[in-house]
C-alpha atoms as a PDB file:
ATOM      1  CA  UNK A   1      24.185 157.609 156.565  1.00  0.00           C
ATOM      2  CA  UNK A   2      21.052 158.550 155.410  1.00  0.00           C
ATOM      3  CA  UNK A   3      20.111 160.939 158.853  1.00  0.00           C
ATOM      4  CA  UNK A   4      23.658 162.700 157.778  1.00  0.00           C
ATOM      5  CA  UNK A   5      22.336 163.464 154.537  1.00  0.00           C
ATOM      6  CA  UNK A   6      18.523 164.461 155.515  1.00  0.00           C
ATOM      7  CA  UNK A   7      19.429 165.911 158.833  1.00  0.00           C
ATOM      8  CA  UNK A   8      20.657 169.668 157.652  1.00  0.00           C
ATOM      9  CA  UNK A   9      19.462 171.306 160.600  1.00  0.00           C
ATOM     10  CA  UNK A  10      21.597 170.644 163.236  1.00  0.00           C
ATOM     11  CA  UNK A  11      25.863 169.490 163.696  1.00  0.00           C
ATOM     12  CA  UNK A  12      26.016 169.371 167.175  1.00  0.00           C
ATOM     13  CA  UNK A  13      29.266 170.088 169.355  1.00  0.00           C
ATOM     14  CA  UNK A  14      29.810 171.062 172.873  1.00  0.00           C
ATOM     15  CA  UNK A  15      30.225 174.121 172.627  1.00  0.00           C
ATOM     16  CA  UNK A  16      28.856 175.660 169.324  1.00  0.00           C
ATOM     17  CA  UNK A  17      25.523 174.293 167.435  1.00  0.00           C
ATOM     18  CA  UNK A  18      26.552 175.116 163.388  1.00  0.00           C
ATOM     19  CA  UNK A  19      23.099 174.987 162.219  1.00  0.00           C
ATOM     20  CA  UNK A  20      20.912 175.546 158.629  1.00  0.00           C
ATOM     21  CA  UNK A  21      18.703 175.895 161.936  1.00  0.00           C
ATOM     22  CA  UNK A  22      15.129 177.080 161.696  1.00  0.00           C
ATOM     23  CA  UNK A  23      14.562 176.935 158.447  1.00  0.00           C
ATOM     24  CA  UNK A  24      10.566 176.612 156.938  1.00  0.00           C
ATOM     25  CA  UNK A  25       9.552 173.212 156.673  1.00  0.00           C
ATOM     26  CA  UNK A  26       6.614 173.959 155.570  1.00  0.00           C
ATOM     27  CA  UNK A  27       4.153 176.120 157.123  1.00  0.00           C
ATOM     28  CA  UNK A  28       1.057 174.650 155.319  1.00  0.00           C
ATOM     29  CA  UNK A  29      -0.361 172.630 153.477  1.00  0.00           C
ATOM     30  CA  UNK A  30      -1.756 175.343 151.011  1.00  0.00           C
ATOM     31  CA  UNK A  31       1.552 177.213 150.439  1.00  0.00           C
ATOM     32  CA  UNK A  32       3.613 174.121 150.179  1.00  0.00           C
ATOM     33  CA  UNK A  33       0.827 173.108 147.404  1.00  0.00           C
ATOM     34  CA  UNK A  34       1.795 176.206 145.692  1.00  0.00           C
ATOM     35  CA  UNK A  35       5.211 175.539 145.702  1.00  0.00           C
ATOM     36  CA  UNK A  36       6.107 177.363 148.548  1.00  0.00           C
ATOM     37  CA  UNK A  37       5.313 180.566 146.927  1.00  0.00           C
ATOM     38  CA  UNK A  38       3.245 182.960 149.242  1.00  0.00           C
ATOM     39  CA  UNK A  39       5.264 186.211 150.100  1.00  0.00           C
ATOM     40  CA  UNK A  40       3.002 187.984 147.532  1.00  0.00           C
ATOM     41  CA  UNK A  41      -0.209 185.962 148.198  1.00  0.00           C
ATOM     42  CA  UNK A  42      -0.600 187.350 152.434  1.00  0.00           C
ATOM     43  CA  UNK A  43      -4.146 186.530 152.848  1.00  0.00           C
ATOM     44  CA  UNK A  44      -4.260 184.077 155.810  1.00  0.00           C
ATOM     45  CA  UNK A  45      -2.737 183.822 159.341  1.00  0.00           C
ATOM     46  CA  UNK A  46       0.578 181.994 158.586  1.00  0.00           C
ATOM     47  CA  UNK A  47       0.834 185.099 156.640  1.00  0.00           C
ATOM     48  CA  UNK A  48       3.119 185.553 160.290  1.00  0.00           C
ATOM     49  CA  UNK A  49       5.802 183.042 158.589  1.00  0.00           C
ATOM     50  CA  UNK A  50       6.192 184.716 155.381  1.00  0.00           C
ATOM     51  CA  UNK A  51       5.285 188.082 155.075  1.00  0.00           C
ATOM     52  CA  UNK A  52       3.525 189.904 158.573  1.00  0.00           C
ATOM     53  CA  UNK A  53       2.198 192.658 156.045  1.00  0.00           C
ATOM     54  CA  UNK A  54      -0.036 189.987 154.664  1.00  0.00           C
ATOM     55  CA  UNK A  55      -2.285 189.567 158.096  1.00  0.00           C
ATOM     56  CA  UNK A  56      -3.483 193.316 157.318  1.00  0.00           C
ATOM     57  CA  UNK A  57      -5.849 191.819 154.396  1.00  0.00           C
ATOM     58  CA  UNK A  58      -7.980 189.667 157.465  1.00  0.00           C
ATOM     59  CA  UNK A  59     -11.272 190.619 158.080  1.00  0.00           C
ATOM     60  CA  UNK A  60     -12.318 187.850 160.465  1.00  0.00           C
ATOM     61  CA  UNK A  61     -10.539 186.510 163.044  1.00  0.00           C
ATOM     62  CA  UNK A  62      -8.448 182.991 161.795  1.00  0.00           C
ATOM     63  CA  UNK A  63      -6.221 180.060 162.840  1.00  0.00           C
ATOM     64  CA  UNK A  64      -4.743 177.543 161.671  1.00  0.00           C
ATOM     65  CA  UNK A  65      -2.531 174.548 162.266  1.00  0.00           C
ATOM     66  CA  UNK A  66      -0.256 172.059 160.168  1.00  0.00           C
ATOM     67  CA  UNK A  67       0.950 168.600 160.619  1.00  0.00           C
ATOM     68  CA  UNK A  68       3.561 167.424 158.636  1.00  0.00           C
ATOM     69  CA  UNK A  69       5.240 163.847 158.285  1.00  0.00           C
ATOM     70  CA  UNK A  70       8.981 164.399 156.981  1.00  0.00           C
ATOM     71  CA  UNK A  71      10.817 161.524 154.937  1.00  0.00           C
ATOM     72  CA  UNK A  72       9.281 158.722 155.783  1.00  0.00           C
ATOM     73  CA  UNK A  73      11.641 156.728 154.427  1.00  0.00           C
ATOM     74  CA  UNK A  74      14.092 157.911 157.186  1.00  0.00           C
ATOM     75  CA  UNK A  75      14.352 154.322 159.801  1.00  0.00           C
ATOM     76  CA  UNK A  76      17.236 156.109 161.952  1.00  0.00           C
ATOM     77  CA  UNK A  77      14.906 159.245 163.385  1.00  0.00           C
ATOM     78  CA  UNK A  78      11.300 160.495 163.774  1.00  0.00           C
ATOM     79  CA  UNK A  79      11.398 163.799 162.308  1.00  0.00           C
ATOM     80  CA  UNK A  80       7.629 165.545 162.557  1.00  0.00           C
ATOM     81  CA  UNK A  81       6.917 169.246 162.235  1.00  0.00           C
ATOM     82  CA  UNK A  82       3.770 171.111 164.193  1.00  0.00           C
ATOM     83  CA  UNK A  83       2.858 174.447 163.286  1.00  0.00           C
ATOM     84  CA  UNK A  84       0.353 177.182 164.580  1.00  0.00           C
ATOM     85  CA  UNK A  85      -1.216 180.559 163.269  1.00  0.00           C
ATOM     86  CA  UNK A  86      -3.903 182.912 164.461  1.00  0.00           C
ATOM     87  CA  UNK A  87      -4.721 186.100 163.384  1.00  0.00           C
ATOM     88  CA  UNK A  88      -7.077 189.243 165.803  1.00  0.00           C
ATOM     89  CA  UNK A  89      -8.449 191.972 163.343  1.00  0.00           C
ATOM     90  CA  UNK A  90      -8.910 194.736 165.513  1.00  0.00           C
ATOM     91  CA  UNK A  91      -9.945 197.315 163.963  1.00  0.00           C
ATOM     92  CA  UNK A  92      -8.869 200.442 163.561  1.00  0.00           C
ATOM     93  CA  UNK A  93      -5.755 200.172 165.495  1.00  0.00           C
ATOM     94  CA  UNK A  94      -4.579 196.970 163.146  1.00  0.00           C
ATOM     95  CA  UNK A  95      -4.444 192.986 162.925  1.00  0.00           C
ATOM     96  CA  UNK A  96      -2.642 191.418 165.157  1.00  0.00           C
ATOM     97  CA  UNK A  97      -1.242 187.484 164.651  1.00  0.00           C
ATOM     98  CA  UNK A  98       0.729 184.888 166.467  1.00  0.00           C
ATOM     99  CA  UNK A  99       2.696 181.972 165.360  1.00  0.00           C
ATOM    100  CA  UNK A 100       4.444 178.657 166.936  1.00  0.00           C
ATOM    101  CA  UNK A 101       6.460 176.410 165.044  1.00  0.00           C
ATOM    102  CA  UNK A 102       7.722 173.196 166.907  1.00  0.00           C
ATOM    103  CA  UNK A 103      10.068 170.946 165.298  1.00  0.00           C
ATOM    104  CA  UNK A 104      10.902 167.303 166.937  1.00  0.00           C
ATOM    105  CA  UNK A 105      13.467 164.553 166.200  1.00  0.00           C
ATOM    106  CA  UNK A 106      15.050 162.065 168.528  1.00  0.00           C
ATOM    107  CA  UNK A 107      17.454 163.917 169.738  1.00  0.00           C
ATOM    108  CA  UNK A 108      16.847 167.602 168.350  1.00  0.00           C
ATOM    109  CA  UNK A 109      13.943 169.966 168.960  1.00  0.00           C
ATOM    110  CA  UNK A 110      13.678 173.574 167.686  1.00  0.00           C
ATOM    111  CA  UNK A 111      10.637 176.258 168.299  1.00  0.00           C
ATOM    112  CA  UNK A 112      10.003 179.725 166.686  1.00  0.00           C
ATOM    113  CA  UNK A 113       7.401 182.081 168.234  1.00  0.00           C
ATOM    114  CA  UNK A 114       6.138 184.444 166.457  1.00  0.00           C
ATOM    115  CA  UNK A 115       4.215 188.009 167.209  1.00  0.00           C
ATOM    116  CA  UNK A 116       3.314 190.100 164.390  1.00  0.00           C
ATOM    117  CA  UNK A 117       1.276 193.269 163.758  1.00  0.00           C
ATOM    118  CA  UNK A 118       0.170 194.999 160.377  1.00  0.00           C
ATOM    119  CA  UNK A 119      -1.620 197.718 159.215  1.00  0.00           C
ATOM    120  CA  UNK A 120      -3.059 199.879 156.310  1.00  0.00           C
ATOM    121  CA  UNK A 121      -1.162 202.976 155.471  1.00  0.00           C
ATOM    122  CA  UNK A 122      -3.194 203.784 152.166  1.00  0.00           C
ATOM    123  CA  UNK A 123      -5.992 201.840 151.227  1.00  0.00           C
ATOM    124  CA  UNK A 124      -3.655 199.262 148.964  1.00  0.00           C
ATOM    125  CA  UNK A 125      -0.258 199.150 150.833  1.00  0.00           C
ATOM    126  CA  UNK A 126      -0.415 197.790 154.200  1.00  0.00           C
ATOM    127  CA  UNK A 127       3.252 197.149 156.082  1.00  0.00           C
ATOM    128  CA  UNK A 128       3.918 194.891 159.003  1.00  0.00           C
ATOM    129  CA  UNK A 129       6.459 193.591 161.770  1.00  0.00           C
ATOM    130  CA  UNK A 130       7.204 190.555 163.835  1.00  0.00           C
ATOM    131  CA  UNK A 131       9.317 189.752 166.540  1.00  0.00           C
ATOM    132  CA  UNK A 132      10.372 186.121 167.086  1.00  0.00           C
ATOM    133  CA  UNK A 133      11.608 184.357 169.952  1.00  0.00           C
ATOM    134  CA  UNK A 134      13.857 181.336 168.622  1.00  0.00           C
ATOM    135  CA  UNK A 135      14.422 178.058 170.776  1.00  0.00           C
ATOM    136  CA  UNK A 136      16.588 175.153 170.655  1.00  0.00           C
ATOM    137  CA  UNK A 137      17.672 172.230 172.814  1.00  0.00           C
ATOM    138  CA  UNK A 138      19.893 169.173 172.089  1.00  0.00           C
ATOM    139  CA  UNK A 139      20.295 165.662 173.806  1.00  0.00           C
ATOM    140  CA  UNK A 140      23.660 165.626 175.752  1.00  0.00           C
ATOM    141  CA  UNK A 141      26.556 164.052 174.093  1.00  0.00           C
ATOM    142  CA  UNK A 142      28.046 161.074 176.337  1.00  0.00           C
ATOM    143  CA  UNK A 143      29.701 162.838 179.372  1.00  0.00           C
ATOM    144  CA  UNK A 144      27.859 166.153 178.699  1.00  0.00           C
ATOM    145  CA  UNK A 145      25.121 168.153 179.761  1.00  0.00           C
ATOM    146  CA  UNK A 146      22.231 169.263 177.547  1.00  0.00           C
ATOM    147  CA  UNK A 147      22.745 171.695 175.289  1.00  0.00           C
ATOM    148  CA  UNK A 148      19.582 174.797 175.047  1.00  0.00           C
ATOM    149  CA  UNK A 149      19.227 178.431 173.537  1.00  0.00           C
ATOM    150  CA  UNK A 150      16.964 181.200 173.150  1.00  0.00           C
ATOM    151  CA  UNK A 151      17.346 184.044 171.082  1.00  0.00           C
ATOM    152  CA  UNK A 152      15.627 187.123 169.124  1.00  0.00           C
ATOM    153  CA  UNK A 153      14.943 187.991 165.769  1.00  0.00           C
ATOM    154  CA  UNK A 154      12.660 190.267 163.683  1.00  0.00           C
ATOM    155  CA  UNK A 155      11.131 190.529 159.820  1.00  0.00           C
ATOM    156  CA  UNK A 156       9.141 193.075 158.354  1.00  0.00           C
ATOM    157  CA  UNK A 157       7.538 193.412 155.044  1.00  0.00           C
ATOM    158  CA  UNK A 158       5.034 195.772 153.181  1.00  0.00           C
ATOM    159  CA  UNK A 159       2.551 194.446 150.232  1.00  0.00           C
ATOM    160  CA  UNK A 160       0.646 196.610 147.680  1.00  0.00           C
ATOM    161  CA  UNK A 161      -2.279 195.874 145.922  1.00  0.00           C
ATOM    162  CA  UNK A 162      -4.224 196.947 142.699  1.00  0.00           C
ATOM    163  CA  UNK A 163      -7.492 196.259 142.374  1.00  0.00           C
ATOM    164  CA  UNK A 164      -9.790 195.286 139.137  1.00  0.00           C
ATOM    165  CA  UNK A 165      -6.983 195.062 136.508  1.00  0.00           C
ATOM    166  CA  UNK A 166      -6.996 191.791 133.993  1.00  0.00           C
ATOM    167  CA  UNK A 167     -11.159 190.653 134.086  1.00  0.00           C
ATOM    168  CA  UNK A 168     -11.753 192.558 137.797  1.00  0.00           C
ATOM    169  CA  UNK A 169      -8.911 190.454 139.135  1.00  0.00           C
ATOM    170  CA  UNK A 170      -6.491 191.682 141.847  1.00  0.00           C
ATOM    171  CA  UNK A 171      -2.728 191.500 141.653  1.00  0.00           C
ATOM    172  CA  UNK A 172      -0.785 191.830 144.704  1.00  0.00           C
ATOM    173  CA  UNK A 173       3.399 192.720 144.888  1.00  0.00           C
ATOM    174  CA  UNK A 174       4.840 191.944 148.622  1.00  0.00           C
ATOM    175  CA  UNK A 175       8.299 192.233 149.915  1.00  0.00           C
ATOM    176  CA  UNK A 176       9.625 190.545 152.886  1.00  0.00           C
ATOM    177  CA  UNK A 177      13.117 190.751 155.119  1.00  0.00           C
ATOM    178  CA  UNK A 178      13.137 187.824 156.912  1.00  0.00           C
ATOM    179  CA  UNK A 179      15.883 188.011 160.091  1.00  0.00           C
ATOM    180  CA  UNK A 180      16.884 190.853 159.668  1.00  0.00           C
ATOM    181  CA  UNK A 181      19.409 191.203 162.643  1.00  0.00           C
ATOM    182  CA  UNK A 182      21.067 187.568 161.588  1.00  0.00           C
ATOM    183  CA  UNK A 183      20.863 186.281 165.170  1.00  0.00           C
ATOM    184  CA  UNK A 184      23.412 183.579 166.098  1.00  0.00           C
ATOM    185  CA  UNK A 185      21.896 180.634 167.256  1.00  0.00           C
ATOM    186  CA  UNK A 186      25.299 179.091 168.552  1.00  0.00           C
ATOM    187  CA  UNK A 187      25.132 178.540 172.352  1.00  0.00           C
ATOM    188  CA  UNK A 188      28.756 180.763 172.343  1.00  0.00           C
ATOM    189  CA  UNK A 189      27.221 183.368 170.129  1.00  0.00           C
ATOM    190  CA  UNK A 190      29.477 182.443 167.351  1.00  0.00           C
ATOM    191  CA  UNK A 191      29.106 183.843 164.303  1.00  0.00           C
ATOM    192  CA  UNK A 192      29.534 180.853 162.504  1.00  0.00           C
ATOM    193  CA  UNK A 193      25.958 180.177 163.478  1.00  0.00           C
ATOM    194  CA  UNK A 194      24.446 183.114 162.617  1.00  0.00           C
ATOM    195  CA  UNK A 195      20.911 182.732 160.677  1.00  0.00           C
ATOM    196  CA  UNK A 196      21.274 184.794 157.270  1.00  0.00           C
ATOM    197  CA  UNK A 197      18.474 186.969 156.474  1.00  0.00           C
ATOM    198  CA  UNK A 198      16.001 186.293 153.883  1.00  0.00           C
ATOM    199  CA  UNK A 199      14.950 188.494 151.469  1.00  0.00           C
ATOM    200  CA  UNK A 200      11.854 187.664 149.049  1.00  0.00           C
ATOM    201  CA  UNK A 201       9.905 189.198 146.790  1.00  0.00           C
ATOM    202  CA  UNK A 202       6.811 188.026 145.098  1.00  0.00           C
ATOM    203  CA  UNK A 203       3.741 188.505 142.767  1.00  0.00           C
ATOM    204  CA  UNK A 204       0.280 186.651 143.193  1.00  0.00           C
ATOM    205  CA  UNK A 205      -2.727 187.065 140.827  1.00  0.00           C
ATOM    206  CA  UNK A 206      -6.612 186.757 141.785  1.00  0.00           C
ATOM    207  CA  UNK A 207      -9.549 186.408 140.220  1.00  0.00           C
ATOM    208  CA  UNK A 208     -12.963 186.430 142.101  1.00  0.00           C
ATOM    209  CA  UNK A 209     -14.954 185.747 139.401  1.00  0.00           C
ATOM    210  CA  UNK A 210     -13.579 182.502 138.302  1.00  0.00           C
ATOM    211  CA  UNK A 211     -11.526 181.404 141.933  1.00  0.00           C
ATOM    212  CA  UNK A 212      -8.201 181.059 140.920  1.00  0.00           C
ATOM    213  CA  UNK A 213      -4.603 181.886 141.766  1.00  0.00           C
ATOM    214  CA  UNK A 214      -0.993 182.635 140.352  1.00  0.00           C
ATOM    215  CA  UNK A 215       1.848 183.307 142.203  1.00  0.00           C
ATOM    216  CA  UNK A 216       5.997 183.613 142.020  1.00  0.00           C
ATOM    217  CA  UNK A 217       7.849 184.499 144.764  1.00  0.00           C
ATOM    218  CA  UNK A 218      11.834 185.285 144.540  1.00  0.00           C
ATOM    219  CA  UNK A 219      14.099 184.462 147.301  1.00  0.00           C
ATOM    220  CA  UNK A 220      17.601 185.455 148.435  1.00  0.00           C
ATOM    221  CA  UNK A 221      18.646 183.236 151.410  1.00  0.00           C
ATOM    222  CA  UNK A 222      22.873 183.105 152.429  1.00  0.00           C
ATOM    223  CA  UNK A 223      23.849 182.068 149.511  1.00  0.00           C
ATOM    224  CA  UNK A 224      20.825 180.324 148.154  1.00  0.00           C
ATOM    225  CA  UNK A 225      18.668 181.960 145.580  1.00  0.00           C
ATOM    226  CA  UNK A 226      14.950 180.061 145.017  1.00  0.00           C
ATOM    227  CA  UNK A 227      12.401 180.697 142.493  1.00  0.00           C
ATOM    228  CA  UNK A 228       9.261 179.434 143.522  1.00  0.00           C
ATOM    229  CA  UNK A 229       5.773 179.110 141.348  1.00  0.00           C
ATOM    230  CA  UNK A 230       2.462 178.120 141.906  1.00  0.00           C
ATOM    231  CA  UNK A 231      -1.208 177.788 141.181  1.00  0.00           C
ATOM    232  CA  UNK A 232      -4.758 177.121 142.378  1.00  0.00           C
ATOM    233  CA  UNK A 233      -8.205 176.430 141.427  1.00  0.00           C
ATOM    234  CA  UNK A 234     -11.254 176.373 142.424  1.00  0.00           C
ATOM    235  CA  UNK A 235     -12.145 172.624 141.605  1.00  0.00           C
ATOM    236  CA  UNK A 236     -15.979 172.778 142.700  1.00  0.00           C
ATOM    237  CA  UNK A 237     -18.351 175.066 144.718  1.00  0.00           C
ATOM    238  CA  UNK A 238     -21.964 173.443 145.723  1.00  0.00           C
ATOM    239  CA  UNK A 239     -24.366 173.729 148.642  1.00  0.00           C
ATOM    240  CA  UNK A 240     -24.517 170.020 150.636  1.00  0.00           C
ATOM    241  CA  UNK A 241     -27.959 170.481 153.348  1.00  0.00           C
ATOM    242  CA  UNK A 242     -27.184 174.186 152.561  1.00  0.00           C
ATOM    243  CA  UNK A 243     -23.884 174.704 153.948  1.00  0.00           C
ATOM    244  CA  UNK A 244     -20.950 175.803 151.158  1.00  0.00           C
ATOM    245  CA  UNK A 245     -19.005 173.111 150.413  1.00  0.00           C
ATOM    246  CA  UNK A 246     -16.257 172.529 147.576  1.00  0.00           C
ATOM    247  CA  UNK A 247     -12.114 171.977 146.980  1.00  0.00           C
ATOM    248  CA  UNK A 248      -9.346 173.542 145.358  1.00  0.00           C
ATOM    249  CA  UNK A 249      -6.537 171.746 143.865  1.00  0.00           C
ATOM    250  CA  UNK A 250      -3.251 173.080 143.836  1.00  0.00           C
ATOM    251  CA  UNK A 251       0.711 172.393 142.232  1.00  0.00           C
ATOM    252  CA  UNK A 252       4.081 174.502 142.036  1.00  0.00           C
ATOM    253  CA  UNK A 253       7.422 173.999 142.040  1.00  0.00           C
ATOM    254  CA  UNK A 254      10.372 175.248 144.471  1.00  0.00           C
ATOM    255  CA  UNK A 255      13.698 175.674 142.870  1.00  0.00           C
ATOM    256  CA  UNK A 256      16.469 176.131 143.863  1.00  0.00           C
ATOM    257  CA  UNK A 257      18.639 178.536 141.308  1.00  0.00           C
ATOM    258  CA  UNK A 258      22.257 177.699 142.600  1.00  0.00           C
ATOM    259  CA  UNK A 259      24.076 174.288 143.340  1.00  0.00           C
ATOM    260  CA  UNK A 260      23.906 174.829 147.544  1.00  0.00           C
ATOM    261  CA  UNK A 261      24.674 171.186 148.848  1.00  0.00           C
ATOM    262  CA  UNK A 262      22.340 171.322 151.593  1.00  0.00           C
ATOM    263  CA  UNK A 263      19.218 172.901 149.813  1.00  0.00           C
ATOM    264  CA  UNK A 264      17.125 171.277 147.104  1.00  0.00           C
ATOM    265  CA  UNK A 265      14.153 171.414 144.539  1.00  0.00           C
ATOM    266  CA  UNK A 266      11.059 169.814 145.024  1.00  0.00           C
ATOM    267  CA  UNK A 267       7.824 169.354 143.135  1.00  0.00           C
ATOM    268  CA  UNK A 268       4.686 169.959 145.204  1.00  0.00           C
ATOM    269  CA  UNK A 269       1.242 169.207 144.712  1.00  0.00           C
ATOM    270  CA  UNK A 270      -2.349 169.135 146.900  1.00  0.00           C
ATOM    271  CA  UNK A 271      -5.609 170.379 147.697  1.00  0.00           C
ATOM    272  CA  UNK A 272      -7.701 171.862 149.832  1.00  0.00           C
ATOM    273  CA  UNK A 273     -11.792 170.998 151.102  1.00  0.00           C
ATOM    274  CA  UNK A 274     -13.747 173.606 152.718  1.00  0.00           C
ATOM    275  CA  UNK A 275     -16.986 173.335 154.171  1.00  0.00           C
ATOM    276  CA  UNK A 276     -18.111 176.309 155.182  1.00  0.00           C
ATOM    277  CA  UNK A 277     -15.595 178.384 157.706  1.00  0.00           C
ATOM    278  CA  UNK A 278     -14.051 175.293 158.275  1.00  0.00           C
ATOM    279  CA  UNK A 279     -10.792 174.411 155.601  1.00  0.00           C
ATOM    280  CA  UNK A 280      -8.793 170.847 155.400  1.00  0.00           C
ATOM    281  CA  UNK A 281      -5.919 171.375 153.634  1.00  0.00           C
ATOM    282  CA  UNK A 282      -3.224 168.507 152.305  1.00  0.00           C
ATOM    283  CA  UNK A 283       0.032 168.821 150.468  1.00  0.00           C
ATOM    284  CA  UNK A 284       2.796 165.984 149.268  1.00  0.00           C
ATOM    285  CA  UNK A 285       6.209 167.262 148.438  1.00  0.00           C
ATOM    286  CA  UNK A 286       8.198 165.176 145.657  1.00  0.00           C
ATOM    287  CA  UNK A 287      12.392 165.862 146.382  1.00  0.00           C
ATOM    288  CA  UNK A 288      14.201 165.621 143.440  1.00  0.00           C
ATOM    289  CA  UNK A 289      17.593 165.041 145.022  1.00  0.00           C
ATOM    290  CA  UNK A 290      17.045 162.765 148.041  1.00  0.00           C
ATOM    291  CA  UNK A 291      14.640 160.588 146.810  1.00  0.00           C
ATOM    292  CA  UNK A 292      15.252 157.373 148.172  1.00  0.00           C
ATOM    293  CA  UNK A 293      13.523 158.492 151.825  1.00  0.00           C
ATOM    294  CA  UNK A 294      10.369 159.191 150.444  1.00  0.00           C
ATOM    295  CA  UNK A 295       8.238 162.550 150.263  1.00  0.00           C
ATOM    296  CA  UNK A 296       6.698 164.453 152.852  1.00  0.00           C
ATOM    297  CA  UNK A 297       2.982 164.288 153.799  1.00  0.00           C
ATOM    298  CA  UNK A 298       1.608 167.803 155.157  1.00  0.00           C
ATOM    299  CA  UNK A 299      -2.285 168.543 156.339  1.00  0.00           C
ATOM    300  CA  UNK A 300      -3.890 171.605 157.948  1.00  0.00           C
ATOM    301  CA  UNK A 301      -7.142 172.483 159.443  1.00  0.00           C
ATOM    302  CA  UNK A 302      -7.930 175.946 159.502  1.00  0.00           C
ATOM    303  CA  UNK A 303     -11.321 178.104 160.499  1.00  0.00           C
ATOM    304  CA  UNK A 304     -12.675 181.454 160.325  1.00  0.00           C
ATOM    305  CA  UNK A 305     -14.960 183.213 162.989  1.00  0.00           C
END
């Protein structure tokens, strides 16, 4: 069955939920059109997801918020994914941000909330925290009650930053532990079901002058290594009735480096319109092993204050 196949995130038994459980279905649109590559980029709110050193680099406050449309091919389940991000500057005490993740199927829903802070140490390395509360809850098997769970986890990172190197351009290193206690997410506490922690590492590239982007993250998750790639640029810049308007288009490519069964590669691609403050992001992801269900469709809307 096809929902077998597709539907990694949950096995459900009575007594013990074996679960690739919370993983990142894409955050938004923007890093999924770079390939899912943003632990060294860090310079908006769903920063929270990826890397909570990254929120330190806000100067205005910032949310945003991602719908995404999984395999639409899939006829046996509606799977959709909602995500939320906001991010307080406050300084000089730090930035504070926030983020909600709610995932939905017919008979499966997960959330992750999210509560980060970050800070400069030195004027180029900034570190941050987050503590996340983790949620599940299950239809009842035939004869059973419902099935629900909450739990605790926490990531930290730390990015560093050096400024004017390569035509004035600014290239950015971050490093990110991702669950770092490995919190079981089994109703028994089993540790079967524990989430592995995520370790990443990545690289981004800037240039002011000419608006565009490179960036390469590295990721160690279980037993799952990822390489993941991406670019952007800007594709036009004009004034409409004065206002700043113009896009960006974007591609990368998310890898996966070993055979894991229930991870695979994808091709990404999308862009991004802003008109003013106000950003409208979209993103299509391209599987390479389970084709036959179709892609996913992402768009955000994001605005700065």
């Amino acid at each position: 069955m096809k929902k077998l196949i597709i539907f990694i995130v949950s096995i459900i038994s009575v007594n013990l939920i074996f679960a690739g459980g919370f993983d990142n279905l894409g955050i938004h649109s923007r890093v999924i059109g770079l390939g899912g590559a943003f632990y060294g980029v860090g310079d908006a709110s769903y920063s929270v997801f990826y890397n909570p050193a990254g929120i330190s680099h806000l100067k205005r406050i910032e949310i945003n918020s991602t719908y995404s449309n999984l395999f639409p091919g899939l006829e046996e389940d509606n799977l959709y994914y909602l995500t939320f991000s906001g991010a307080l500057p406050f300084d000089p005490i730090g930035n504070f941000g926030l983020g909600v993740t709610f995932f939905k199927s017919d008979n499966w829903q997960e959330n992750i909330f999210v509560f980060s802070y970050s800070r400069f140490i030195f004027n180029s390395f900034s570190i941050g925290g987050s503590a996340k509360i983790l949620r599940w809850s299950a239809a009842a098997a035939p004869g059973e009650s419902a099935l629900s769970f909450f739990g605790l986890s926490f990531d930290a990172g730390v990015y560093y930053t050096i400024d004017d190197i390569f035509n004035e351009g600014n290239l950015r290193f971050g490093v990110a532990a991702q669950d770092i206690t490995e919190p079981s997410i089994a109703k028994n506490g089993s540790k079967d079901a524990k989430l592995p922690m995520k370790l990443a590492a990545g690289i981004s590239y800037f240039s002011p002058g000419f608006d565009y982007l490179f960036a390469l993250d590295g990721i160690k998750e279980g037993d799952a290594y990822f390489l993941r790639f991406g670019a952007e640029f800007l594709g036009m810049k004009t004034q409409v009735f004065g206002i700043e308007t113009g896009f960006y288009i974007r591609g990368g490519y998310n890898g996966i480096v070993n055979n894991i069964s229930s991870k695979q590669s994808a091709l990404n691609g999308g862009f991004g319109i802003f008109v003013n403050k106000l950003r409208i992001d979209y993103a299509y992801i391209h599987q390479f092993e389970i084709n036959s269900i179709g892609g996913s469709h992402k768009i955000s809307l994001g605005y700065q204050f």
